[in-house]
Protein backbone atom coordinates (compact mmCIF):
# COMPACT_ATOMS: atom_id res chain seq x y z
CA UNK A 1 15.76 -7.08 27.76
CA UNK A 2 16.11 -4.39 30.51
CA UNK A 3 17.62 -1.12 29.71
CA UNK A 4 21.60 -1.62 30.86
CA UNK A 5 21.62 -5.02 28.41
CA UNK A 6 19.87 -2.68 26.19
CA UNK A 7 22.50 0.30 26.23
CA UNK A 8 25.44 -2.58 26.04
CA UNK A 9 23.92 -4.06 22.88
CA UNK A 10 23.41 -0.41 21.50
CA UNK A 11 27.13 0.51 22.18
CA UNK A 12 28.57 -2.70 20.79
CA UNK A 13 25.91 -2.26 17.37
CA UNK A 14 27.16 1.38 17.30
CA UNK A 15 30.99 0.71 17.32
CA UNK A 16 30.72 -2.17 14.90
CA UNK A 17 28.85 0.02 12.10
CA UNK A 18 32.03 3.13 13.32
CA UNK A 19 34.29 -0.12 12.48
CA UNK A 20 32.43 -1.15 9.36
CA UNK A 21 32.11 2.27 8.30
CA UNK A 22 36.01 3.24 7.95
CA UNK A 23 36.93 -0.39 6.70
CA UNK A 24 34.48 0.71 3.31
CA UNK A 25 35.76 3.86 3.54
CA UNK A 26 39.14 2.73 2.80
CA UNK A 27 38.01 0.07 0.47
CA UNK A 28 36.21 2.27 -1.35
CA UNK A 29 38.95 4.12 -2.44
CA UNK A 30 40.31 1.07 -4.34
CA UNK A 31 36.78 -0.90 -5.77
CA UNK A 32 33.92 1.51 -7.10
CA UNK A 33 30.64 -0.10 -5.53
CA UNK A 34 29.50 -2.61 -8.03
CA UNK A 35 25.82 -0.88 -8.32
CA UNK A 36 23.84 2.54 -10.72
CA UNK A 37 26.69 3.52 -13.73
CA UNK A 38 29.91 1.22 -11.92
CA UNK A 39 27.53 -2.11 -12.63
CA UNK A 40 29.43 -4.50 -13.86
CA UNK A 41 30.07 -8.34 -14.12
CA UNK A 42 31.79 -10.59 -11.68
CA UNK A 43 29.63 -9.52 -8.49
CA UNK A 44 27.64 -12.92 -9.11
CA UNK A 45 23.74 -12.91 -9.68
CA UNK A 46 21.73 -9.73 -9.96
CA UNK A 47 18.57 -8.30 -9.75
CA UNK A 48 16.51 -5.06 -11.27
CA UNK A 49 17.50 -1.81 -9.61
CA UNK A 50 13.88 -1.48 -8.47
CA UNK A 51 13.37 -4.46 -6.62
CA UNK A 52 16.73 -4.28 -4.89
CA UNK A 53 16.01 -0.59 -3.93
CA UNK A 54 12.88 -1.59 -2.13
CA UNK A 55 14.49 -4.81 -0.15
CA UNK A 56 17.45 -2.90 0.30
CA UNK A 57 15.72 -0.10 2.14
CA UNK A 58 12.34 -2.16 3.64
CA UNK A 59 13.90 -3.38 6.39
CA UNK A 60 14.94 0.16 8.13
CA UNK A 61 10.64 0.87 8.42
CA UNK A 62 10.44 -2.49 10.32
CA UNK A 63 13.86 -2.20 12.27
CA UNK A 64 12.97 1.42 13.34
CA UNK A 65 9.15 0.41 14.18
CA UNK A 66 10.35 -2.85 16.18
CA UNK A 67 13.28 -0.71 18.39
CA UNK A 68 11.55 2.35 19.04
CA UNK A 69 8.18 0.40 19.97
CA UNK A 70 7.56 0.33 23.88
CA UNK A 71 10.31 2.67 24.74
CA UNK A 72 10.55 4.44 28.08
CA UNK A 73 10.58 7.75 25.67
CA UNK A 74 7.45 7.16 23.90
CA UNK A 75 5.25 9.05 25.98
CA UNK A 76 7.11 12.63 24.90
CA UNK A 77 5.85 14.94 22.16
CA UNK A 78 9.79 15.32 20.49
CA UNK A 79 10.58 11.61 20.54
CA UNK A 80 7.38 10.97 18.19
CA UNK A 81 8.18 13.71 15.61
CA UNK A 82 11.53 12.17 15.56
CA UNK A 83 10.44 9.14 14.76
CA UNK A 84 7.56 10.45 12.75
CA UNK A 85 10.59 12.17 10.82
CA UNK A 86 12.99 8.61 10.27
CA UNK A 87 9.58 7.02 9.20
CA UNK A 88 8.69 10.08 6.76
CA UNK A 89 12.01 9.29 5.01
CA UNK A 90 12.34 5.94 4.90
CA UNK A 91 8.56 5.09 3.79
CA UNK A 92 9.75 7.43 0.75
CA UNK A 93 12.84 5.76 0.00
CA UNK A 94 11.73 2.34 0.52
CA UNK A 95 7.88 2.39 -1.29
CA UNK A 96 7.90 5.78 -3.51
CA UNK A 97 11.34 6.40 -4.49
CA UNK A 98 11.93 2.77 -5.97
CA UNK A 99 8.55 3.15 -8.64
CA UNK A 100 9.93 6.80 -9.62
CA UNK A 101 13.10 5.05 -10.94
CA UNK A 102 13.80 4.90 -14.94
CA UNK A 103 16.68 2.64 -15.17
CA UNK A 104 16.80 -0.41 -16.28
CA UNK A 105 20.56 -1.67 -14.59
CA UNK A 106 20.83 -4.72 -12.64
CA UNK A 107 22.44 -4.61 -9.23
CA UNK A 108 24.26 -7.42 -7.56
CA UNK A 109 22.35 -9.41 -4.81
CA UNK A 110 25.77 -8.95 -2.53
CA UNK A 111 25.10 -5.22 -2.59
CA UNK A 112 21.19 -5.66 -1.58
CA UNK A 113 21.98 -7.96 1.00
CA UNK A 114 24.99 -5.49 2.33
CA UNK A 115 22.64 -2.69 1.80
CA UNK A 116 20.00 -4.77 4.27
CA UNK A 117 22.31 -5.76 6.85
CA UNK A 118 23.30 -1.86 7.32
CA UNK A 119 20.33 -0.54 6.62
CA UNK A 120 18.68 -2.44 9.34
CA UNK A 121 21.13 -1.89 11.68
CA UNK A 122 20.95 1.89 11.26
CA UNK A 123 16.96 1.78 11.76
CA UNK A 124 17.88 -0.29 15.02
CA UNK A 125 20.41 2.32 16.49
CA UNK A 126 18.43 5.51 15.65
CA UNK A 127 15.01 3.80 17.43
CA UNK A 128 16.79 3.17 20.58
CA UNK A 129 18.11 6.12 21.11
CA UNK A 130 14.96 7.88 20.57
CA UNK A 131 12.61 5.50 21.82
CA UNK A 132 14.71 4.16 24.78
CA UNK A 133 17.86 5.69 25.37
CA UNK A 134 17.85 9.10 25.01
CA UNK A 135 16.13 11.74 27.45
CA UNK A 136 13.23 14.15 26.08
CA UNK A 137 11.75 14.46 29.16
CA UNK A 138 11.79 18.21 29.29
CA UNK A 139 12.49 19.30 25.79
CA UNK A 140 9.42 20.85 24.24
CA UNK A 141 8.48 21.14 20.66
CA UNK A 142 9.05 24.48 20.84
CA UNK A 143 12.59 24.52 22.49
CA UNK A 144 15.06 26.14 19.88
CA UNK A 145 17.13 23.13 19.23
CA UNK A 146 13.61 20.88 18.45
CA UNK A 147 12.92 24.04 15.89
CA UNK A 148 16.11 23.89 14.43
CA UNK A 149 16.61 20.16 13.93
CA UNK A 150 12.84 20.47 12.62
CA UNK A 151 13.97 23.28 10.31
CA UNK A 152 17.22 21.24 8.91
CA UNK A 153 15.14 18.17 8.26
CA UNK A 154 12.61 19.85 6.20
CA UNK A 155 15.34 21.94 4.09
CA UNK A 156 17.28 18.61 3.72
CA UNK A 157 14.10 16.15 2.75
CA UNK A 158 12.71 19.24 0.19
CA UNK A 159 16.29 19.43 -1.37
CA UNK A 160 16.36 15.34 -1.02
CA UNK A 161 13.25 15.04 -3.43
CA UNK A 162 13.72 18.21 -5.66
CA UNK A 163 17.11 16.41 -6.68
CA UNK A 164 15.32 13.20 -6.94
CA UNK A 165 13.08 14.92 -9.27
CA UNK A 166 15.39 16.86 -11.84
CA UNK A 167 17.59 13.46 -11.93
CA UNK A 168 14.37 11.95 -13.28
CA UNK A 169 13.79 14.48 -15.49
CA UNK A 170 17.16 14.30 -16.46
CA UNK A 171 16.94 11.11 -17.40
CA UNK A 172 13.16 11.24 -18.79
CA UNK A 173 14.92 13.05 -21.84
CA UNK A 174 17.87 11.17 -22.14
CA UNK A 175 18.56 7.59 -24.00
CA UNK A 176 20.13 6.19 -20.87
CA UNK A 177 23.35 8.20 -21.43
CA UNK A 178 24.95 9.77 -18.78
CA UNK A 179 24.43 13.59 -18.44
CA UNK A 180 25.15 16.49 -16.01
CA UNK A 181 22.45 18.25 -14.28
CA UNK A 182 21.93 22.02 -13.67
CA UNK A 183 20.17 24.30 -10.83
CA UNK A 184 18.91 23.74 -7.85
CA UNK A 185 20.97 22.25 -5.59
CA UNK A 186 23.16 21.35 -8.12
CA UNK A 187 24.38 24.35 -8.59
CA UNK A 188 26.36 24.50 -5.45
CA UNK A 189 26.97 20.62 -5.39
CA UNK A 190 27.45 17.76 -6.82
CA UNK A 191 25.23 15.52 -5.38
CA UNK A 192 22.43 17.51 -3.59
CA UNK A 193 20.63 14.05 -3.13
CA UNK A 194 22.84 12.98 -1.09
CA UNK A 195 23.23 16.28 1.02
CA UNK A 196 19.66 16.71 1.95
CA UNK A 197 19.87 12.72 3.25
CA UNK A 198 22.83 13.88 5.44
């Protein structure tokens, strides 16, 4: 595929997940996802949390690996920290995160296989930009904005697995009740998980 049938495919993937992505916005506003403490029945056959965590999330490392791989950008310093970056996180959620879990809930196969067909999507889009599509020719690892972005992904993957870690805990010395947990990031929000992934 040459790069102009390459770009197309990339726009139209793009603007269907922008599409996607405000129709389960809205919806979500009316159904709570079927999946963690809004299980429930009626979302027809299920599987453990920790097996749908890891083939909900696998496919992103393979997506990301097969896009990115022979790209025009591939030969730049910045392109390959980015990537080394996606991979960093996604090898974590997919593999590490998934045997860290306590829980014992069920989630829905619909919600794995949803969670696969975005999730490899997503791996798709961010490896062609980097690898393909976007232009580090002259940006430098040491160019402010590389520093920066560096800077923000560190902050965000620390404060990604310190939340991880006191949810854990949280749970470690709870009966599988629901509870409310303090410091860290939590302090200043509720979901500090989710902020470092952003």
């Amino acid at each position: 595929m040459g790069e102009v049938e390459l770009a197309e495919m990339y726009d139209r993937v793009v603007w269907t997940l922008v599409g996607l992505g405000a129709v389960v916005a809205i919806l979500l506003c009316f159904i709570s996802a079927p999946y963690g403490r809004h299980t429930r029945d009626g979302w027809g056959p299920t599987v453990s949390a920790r097996f749908a965590w890891i083939i909900k999330e696998t496919p992103t490392v393979f997506a990301f690996t097969f896009g990115f791989w022979g790209g025009t950008q591939m030969q730049y310093a910045v392109p390959k920290l980015l990537a080394g970056m996606y991979l960093l996180h996604y090898v974590y959620r997919s593999w590490i995160y998934p045997f860290r879990l306590r829980t014992q809930k069920r989630t829905p196969w619909l919600v794995v296989f949803l969670g696969v067909a975005f999730v490899t999507a997503n791996g798709w889009v961010n490896a062609v930009w980097i690898g393909h599509l976007g232009d580090y020719a002259d940006l430098a690892l040491t160019h402010p904005r590389v520093l920066v972005g560096g800077a923000v992904f560190l902050l965000g993957y620390l404060l990604n697995q310190h939340s991880d870690a006191t949810l854990r805990n949280l749970r470690a010395r709870r009966s599988g009740d629901y509870a409310i947990p303090h410091g860290g990031g939590f302090r200043w929000v509720s979901s500090p998980g989710y902020l470092g992934e952003i």
